[in-house]
Protein backbone atom coordinates (compact mmCIF):
# COMPACT_ATOMS: atom_id res chain seq x y z
CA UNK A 1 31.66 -117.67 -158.81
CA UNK A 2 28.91 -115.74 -157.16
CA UNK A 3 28.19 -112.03 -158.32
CA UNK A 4 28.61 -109.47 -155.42
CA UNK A 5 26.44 -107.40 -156.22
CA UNK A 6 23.43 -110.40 -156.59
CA UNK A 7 24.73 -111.56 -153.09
CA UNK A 8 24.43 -108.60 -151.61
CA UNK A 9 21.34 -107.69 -152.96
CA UNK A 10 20.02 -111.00 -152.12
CA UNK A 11 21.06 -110.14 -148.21
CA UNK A 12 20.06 -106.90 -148.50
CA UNK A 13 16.42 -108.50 -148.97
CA UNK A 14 16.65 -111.30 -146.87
CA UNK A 15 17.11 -108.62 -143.98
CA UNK A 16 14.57 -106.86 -144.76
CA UNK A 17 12.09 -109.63 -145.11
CA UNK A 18 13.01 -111.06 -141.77
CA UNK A 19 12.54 -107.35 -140.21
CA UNK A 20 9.01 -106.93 -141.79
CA UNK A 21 7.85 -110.48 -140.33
CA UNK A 22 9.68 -111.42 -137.50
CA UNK A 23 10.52 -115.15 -139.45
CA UNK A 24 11.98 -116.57 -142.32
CA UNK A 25 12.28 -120.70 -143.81
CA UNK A 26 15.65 -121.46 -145.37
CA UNK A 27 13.57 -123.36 -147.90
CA UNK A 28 11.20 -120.49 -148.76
CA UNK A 29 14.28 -118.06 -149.30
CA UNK A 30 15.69 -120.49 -151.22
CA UNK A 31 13.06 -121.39 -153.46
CA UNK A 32 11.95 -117.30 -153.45
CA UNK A 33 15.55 -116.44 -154.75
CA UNK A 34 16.62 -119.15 -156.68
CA UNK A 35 19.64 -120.34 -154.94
CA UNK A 36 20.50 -123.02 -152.93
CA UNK A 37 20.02 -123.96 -149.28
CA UNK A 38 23.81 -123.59 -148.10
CA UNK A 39 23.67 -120.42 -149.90
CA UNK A 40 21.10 -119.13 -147.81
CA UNK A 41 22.61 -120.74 -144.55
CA UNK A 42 25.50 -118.61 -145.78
CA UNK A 43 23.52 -115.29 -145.89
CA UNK A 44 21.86 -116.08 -143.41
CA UNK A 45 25.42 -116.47 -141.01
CA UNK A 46 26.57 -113.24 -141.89
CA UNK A 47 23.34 -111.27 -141.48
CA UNK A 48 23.51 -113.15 -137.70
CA UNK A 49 26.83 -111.97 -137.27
CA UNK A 50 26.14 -108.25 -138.39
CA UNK A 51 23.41 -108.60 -135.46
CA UNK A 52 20.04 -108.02 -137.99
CA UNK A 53 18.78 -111.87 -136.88
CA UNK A 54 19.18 -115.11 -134.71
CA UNK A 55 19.57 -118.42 -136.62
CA UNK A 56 17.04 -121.37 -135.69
CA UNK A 57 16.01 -124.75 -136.95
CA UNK A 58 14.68 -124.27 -139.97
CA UNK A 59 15.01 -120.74 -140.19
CA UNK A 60 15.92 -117.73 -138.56
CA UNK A 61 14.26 -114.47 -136.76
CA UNK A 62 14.37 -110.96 -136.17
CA UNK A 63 16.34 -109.86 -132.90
CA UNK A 64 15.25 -106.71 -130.77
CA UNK A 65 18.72 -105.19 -130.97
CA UNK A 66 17.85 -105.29 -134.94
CA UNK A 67 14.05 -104.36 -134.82
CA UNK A 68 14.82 -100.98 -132.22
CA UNK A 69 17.80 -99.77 -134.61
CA UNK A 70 15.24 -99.68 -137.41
CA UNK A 71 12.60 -98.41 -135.85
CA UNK A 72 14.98 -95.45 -134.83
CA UNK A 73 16.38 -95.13 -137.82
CA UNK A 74 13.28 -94.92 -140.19
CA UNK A 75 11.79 -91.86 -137.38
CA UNK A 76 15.21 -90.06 -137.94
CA UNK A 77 15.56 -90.54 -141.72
CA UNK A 78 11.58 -89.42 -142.07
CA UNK A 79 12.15 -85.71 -143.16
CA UNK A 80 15.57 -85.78 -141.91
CA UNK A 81 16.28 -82.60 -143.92
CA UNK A 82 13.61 -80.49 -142.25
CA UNK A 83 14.20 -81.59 -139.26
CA UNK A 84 18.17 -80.46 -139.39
CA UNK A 85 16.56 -77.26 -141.05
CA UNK A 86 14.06 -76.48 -137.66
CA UNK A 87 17.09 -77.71 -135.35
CA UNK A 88 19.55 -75.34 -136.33
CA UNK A 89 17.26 -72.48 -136.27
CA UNK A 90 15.91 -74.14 -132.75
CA UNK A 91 19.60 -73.25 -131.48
CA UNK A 92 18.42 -69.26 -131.39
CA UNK A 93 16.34 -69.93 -128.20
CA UNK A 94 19.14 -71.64 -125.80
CA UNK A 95 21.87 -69.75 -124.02
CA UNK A 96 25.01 -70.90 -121.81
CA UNK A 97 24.02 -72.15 -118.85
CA UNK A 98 20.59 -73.14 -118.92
CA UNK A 99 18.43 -76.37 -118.44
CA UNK A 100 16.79 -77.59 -121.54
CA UNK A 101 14.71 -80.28 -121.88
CA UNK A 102 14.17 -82.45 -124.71
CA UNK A 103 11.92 -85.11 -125.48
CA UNK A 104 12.07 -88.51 -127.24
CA UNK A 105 11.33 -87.06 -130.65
CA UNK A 106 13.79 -87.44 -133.44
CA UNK A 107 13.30 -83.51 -134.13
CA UNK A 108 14.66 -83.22 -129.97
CA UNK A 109 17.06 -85.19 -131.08
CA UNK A 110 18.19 -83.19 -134.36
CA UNK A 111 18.39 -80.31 -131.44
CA UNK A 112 20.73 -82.84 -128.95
CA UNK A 113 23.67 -83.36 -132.24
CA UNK A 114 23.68 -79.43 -132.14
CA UNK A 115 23.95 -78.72 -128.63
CA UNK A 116 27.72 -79.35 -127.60
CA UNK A 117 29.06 -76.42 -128.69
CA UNK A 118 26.87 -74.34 -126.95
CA UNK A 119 27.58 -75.52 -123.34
CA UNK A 120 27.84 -75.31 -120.12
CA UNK A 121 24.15 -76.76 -120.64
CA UNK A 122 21.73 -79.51 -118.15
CA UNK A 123 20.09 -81.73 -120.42
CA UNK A 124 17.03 -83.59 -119.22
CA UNK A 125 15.50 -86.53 -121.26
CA UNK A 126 13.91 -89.35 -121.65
CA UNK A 127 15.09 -90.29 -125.05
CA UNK A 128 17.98 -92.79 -124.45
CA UNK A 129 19.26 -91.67 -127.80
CA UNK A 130 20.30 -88.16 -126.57
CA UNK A 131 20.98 -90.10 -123.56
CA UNK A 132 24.23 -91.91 -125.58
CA UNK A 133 24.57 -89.02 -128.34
CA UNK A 134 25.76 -86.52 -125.34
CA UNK A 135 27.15 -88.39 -122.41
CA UNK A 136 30.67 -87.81 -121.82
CA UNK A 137 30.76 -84.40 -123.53
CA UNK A 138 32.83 -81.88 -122.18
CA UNK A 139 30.37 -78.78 -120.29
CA UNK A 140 27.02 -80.57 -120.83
CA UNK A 141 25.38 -82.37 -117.47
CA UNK A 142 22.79 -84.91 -118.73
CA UNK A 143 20.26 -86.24 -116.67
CA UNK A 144 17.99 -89.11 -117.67
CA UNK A 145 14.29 -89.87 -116.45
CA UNK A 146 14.17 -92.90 -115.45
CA UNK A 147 11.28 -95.41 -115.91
CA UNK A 148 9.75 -97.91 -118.06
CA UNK A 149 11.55 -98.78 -121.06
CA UNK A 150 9.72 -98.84 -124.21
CA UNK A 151 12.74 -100.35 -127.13
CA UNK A 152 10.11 -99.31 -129.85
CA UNK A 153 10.78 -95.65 -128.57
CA UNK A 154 14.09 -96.11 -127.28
CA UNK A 155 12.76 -94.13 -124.25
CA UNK A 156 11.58 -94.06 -120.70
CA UNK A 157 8.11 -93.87 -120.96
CA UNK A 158 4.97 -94.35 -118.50
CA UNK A 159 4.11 -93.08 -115.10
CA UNK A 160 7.91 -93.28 -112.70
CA UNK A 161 9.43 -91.44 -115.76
CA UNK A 162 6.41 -88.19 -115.47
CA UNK A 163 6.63 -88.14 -111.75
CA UNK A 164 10.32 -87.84 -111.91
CA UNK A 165 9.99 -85.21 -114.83
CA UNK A 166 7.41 -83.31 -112.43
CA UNK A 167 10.53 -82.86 -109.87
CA UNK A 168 12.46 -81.34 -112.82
CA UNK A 169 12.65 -77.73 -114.02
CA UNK A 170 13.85 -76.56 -117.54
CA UNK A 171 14.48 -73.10 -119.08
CA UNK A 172 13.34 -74.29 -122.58
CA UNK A 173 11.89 -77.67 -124.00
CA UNK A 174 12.12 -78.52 -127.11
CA UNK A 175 9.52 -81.52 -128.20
CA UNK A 176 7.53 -82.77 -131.21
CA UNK A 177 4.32 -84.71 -131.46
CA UNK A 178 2.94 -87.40 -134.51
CA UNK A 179 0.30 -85.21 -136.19
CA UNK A 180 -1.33 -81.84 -135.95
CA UNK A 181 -5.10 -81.93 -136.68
CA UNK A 182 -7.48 -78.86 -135.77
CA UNK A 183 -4.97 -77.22 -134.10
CA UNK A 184 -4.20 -80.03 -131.42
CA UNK A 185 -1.41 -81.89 -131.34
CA UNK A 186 -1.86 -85.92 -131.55
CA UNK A 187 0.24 -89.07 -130.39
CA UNK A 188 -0.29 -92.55 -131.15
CA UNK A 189 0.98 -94.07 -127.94
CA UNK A 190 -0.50 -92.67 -124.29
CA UNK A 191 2.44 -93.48 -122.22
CA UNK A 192 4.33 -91.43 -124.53
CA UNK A 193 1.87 -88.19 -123.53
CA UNK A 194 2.33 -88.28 -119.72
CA UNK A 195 6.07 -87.58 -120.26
CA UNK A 196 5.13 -84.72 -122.39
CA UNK A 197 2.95 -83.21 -120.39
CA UNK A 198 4.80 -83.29 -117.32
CA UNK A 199 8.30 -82.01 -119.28
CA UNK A 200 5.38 -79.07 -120.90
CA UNK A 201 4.22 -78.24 -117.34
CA UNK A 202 8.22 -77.73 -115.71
CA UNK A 203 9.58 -75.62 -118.29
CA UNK A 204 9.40 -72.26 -118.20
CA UNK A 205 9.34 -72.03 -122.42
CA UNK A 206 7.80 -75.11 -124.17
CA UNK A 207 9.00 -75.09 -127.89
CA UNK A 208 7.15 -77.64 -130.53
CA UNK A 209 9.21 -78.57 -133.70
CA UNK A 210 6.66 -79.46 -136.34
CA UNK A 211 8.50 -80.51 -139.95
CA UNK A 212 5.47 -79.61 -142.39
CA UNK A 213 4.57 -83.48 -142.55
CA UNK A 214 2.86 -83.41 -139.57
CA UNK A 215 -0.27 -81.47 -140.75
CA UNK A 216 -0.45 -84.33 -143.13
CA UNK A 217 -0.92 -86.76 -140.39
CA UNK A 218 -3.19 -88.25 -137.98
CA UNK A 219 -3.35 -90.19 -134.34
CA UNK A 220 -5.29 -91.23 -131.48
CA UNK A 221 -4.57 -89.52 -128.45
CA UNK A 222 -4.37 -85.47 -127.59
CA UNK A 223 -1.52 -84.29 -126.29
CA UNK A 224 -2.00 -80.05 -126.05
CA UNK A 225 -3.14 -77.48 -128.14
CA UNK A 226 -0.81 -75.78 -130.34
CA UNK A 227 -2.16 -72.43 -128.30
CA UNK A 228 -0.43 -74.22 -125.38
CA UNK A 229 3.17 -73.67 -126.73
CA UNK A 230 5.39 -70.60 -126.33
CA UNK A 231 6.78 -71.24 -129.74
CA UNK A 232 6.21 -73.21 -132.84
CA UNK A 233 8.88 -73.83 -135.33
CA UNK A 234 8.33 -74.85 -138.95
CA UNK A 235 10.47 -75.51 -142.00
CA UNK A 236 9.90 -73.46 -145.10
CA UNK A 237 8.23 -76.43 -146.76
CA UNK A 238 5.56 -75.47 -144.71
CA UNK A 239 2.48 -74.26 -147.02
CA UNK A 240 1.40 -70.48 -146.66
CA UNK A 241 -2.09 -70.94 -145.97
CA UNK A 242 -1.14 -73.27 -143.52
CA UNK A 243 0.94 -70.49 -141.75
CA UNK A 244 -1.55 -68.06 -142.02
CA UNK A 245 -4.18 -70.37 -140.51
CA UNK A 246 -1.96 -70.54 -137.58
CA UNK A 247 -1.40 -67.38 -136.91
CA UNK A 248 -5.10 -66.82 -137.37
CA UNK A 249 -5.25 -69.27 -134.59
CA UNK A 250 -2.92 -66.98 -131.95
CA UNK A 251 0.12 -69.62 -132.74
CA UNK A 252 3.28 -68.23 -132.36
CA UNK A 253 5.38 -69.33 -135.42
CA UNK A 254 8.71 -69.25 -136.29
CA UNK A 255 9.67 -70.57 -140.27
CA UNK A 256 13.33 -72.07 -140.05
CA UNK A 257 14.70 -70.95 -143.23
CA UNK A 258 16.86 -73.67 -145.72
């Protein structure tokens, strides 16, 4: 009889393998964990079923159902606990009634799991996440921008959805960015920025969550000064002379205690 726990390690790797390359060969699972063909055929069936992959001669690959849930998942699990941490303190800034704005960050969306009890709200977004996460609930009226749709962000990205941002106006937006270096704020994908910017220039407060990780970071493309936000939040990981460089800088900082 097979051992559970082997099987479902054995899956539990398979999955994984198929994510990271996009193919696998029944015969090089088999021969790479020791079992036989129909056994991988069998893992390989109830992988397909859970939704991770599509079975083909020979083999089987990676759907894009499977390969947007993990790309999701991995931004909200990095520094999930500092993000909660800068959310909840985030809260402080909105009040019943307004328009807030939230980008396709998974630190926005730490902010969009927090913000039903604190309705009647407008949501605006591009992030289909927040999209999902607060349709339907009672006193919050969520409006999506519309636009390209980029399944690695799980958001509307490009050119329609910053012109129909520009026709938008917010009380408060609450957005992140990939890496702070010099005291600018980086991105690694463009299309990504021109939402940003045009949610930054239609809010009347522009609020940048930054878990400490991001000073440890780097990308390609500027997307403002820190100097350009109203308010910067941190969590108390983040390193005193860090904080003190900032506010050396004219940054407005705010430390989210645990």
């Amino acid at each position: 009889m097979a051992d559970p726990a082997n099987q479902s390690q054995r899956r539990e790797q398979i999955r994984r393998e198929v994510l990271a390359s996009g193919y696998v060969r029944i015969e090089q699972l088999a021969t790479e964990h020791g079992v036989s063909g129909m056994t991988i055929h069998r893992d390989l069936d109830v992988l397909e079923q859970q939704g991770w992959l599509r079975k083909v001669r020979g083999g089987a690959t990676s759907t894009p159902a499977a390969l947007l849930e993990t790309s999701v998942r991995a931004r909200i699990s990095d520094a999930a606990q500092q993000k909660a941490q800068i959310a909840a303190h985030a809260l402080q800034h909105i009040s019943p009634g307004q328009v807030v704005a939230l980008d396709d960050s998974t630190s926005a969306l730490a902010v969009a799991e927090r913000l039903a009890p604190l309705g009647p709200l407008t949501v605006v977004t591009n992030f289909l996440s927040v999209i999902n996460l607060l349709g339907g609930e009672p006193g919050l009226h969520v409006i999506g921008l519309g636009g390209d749709y980029h399944s690695a962000y799980d958001a509307f990205l490009g050119l329609h959805a910053a012109d129909m941002a520009t026709s938008m106006r917010s009380d408060v937006l609450f957005m992140s960015t990939t890496a702070v270096v010099d005291g600018h704020c980086l991105h690694r994908s463009q299309e990504t920025i021109q939402v940003k910017r045009a949610l930054m220039n239609t809010t009347a407060k522009r609020v940048l969550l930054l878990d400490h990780s991001k000073f440890e970071r780097r990308a390609v493309h500027e997307l403002a000064r820190l100097t350009d936000f109203d308010l910067v939040v941190v969590d108390s990981g983040t390193p005193a002379d860090t904080l003190a460089d900032l506010r050396a800088a004219g940054v407005a900082v705010e430390v989210a205690e645990a």
